[in-house]
Protein backbone atom coordinates (compact mmCIF):
# COMPACT_ATOMS: atom_id res chain seq x y z
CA UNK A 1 0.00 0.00 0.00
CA UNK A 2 1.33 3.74 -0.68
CA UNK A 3 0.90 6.58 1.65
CA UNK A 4 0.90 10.09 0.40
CA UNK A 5 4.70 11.02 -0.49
CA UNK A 6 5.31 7.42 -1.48
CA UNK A 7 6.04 6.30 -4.89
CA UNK A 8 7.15 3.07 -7.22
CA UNK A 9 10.51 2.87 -8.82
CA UNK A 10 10.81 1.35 -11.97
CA UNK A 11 13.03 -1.52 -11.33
CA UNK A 12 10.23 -2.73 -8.64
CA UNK A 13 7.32 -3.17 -11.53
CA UNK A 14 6.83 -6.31 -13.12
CA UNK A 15 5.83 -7.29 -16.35
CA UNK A 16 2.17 -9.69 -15.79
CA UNK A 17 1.74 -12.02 -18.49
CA UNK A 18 -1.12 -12.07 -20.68
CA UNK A 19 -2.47 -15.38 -19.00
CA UNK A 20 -1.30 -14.92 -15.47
CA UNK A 21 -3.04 -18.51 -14.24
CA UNK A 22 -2.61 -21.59 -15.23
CA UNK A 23 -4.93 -24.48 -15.04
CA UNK A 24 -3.06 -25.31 -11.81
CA UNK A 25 -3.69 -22.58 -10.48
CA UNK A 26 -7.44 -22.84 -10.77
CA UNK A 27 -7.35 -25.78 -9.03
CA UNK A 28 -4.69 -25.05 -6.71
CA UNK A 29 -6.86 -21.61 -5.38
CA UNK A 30 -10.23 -22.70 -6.03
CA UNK A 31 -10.41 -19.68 -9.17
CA UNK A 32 -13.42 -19.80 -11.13
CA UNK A 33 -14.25 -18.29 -14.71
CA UNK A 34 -16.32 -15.56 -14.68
CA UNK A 35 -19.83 -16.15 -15.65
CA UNK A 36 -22.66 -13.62 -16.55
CA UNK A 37 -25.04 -12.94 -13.45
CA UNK A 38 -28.57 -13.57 -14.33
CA UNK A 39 -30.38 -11.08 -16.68
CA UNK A 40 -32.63 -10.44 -13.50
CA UNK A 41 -29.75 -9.22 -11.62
CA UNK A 42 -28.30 -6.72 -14.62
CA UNK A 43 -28.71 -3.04 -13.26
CA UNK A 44 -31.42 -1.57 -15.01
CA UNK A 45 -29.89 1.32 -16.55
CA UNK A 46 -31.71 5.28 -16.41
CA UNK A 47 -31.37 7.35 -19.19
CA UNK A 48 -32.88 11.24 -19.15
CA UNK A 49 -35.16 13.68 -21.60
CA UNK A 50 -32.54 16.53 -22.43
CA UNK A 51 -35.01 19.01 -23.11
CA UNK A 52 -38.70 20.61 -23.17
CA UNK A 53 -41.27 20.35 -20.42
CA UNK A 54 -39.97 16.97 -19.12
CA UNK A 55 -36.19 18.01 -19.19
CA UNK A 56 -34.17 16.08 -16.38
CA UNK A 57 -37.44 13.74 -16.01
CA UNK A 58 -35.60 10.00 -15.83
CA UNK A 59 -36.63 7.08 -17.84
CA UNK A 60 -36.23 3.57 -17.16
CA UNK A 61 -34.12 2.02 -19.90
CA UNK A 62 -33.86 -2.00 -20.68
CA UNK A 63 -30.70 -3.41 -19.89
CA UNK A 64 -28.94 -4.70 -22.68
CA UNK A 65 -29.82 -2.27 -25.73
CA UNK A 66 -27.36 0.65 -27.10
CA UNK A 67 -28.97 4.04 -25.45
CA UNK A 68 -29.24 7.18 -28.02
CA UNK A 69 -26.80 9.51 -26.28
CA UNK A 70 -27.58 12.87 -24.85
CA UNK A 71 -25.46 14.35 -27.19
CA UNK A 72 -27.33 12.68 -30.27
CA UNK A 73 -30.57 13.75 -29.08
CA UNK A 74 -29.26 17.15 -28.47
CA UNK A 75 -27.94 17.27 -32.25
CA UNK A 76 -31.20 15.62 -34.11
CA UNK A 77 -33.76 18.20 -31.97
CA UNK A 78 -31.41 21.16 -32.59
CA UNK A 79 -31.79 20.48 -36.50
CA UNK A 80 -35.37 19.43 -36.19
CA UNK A 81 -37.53 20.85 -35.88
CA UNK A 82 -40.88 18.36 -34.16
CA UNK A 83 -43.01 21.27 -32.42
CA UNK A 84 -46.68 19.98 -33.80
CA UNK A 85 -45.54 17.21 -35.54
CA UNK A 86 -46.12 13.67 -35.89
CA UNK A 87 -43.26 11.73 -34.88
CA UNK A 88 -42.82 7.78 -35.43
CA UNK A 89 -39.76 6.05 -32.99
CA UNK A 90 -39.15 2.74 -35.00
CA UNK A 91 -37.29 0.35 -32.98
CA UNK A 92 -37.99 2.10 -30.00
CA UNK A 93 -35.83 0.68 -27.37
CA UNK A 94 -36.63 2.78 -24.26
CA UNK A 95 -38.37 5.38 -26.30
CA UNK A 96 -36.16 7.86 -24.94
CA UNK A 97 -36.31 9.61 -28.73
CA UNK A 98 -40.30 9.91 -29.26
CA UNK A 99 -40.59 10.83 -25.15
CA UNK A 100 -37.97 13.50 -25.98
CA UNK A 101 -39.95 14.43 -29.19
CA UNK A 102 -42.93 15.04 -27.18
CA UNK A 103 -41.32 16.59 -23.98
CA UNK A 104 -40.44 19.29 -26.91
CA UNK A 105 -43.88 19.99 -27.60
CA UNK A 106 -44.40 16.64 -30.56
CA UNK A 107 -48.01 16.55 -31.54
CA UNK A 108 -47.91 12.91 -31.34
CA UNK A 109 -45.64 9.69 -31.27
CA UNK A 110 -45.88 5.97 -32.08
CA UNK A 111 -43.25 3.85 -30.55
CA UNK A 112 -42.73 0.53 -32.28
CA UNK A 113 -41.00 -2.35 -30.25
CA UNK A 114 -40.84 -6.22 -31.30
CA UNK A 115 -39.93 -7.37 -27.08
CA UNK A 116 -42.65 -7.76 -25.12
CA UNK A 117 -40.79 -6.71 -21.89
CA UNK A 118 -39.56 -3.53 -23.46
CA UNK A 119 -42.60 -2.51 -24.69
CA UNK A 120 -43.61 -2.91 -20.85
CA UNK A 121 -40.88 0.17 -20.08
CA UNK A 122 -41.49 1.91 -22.62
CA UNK A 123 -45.61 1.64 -21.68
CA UNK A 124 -44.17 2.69 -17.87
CA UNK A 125 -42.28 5.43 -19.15
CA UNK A 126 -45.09 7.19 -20.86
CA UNK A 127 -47.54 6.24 -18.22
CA UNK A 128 -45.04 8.21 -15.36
CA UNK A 129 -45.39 11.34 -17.85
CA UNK A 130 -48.99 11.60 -18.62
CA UNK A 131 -49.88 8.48 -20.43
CA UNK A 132 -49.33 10.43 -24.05
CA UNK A 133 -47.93 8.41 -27.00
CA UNK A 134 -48.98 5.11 -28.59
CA UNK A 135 -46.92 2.06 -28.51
CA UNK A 136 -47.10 -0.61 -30.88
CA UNK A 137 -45.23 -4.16 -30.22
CA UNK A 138 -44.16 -6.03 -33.58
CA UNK A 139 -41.60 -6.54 -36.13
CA UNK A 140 -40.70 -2.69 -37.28
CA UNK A 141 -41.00 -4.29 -40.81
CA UNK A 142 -44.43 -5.61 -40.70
CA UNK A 143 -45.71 -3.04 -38.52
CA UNK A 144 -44.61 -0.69 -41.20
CA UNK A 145 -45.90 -2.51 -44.09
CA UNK A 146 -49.40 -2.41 -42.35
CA UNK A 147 -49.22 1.08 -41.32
CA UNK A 148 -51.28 3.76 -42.79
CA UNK A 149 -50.78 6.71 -40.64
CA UNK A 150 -48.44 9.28 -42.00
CA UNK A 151 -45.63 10.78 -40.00
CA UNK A 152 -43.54 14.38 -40.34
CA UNK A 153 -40.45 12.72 -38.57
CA UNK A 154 -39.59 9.13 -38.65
CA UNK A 155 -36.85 8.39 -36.33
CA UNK A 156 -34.84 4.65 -36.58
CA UNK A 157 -32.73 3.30 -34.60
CA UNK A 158 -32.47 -0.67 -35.68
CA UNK A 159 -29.52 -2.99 -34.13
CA UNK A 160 -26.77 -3.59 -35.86
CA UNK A 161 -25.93 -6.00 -38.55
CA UNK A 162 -28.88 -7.01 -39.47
CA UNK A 163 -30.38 -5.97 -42.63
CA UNK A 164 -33.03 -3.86 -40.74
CA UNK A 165 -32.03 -0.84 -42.46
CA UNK A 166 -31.57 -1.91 -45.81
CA UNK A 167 -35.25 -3.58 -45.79
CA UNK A 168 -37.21 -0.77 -43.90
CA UNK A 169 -35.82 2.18 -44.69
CA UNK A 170 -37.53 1.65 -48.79
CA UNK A 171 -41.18 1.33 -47.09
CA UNK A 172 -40.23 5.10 -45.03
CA UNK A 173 -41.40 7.25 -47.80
CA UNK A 174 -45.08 5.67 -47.96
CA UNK A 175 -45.68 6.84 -44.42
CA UNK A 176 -43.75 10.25 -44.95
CA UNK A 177 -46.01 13.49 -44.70
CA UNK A 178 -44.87 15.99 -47.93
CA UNK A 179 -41.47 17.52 -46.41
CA UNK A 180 -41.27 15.58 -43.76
CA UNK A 181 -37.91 13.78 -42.75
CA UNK A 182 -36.25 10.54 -41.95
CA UNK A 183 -33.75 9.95 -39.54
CA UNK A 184 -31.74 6.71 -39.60
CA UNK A 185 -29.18 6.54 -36.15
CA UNK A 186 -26.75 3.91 -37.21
């Protein structure tokens, strides 16, 4: 242990191999792998609204899905413009973009989720502000094909690496107000 004023010389550090145990000495201390705690135990992660009438409010986020960052939000409601609008969150994770869309005075907002239990947060999270918003559980790509509502700002956020983009983002247009935009986070 160092106290204040103390300090390591050089010559005293060793280098630590890459794979400091063996298989020896796993059995010689009793070491165990690590192993993933249960799901139930993850900490459920909180993520915030950044701006509008709910700014600060906190939102209960699933554990396990890529959060939109504050700074992302920040940048897509400084350019546009949702006041009034219509605004559709396609795979919606925590809805953290359509709740920020309507905490900044958004008309409306359809959240679409495929997981049952994250439609459940989502549900919660709009329920603690008001109960505004529609969600909608499903495959984004189905839903989509079905839908006939039309949206000023459609807002995506699909996982990565697979296809979701390349197959949804061609059925966008047919639920697209005139001038209205798409916004693909990927």
């Amino acid at each position: 242990m160092l106290d204040a004023g103390m300090r390591i010389e050089k010559d005293t550090l060793k280098e630590i191999p890459e794979d400091p145990f063996t298989d020896s000495d796993v059995q010689r201390y009793g070491l165990l792998p690590l192993t993933p705690l249960p799901s139930s135990l993850y900490f459920q992660p909180m993520t915030r609204i950044c701006g509008g009438k709910w700014k600060g409010r906190k939102l209960s986020s699933p554990s396990g899905i890529r959060l939109t960052s504050g700074r992302v939000k920040e940048a897509l409601f400084s350019m546009v413009d949702v006041e009034g609008k219509d605004f559709l969150d396609l795979f919606a994770g925590s809805g953290a973009v359509g709740i920020e869309a309507l905490s900044r005075g958004a008309k409306n907002a359809v959240f679409v989720e495929k997981r049952r239990e994250i439609v459940k947060i989502i549900k919660k999270n709009l329920e603690n502000l008001g109960g505004v918003g529609k969600v909608i559980r499903g495959d984004a790509e189905r839903v989509v094909r079905k839908m006939e509502e039309k949206f000023d700002v459609i807002f995506m956020d699909p996982p990565y690496e697979r296809g979701y983009v390349e197959r949804v983002l061609p059925l966008l247009p047919s639920l697209l107000r005139e001038e209205g935009i798409i916004v693909v986070e990927h």
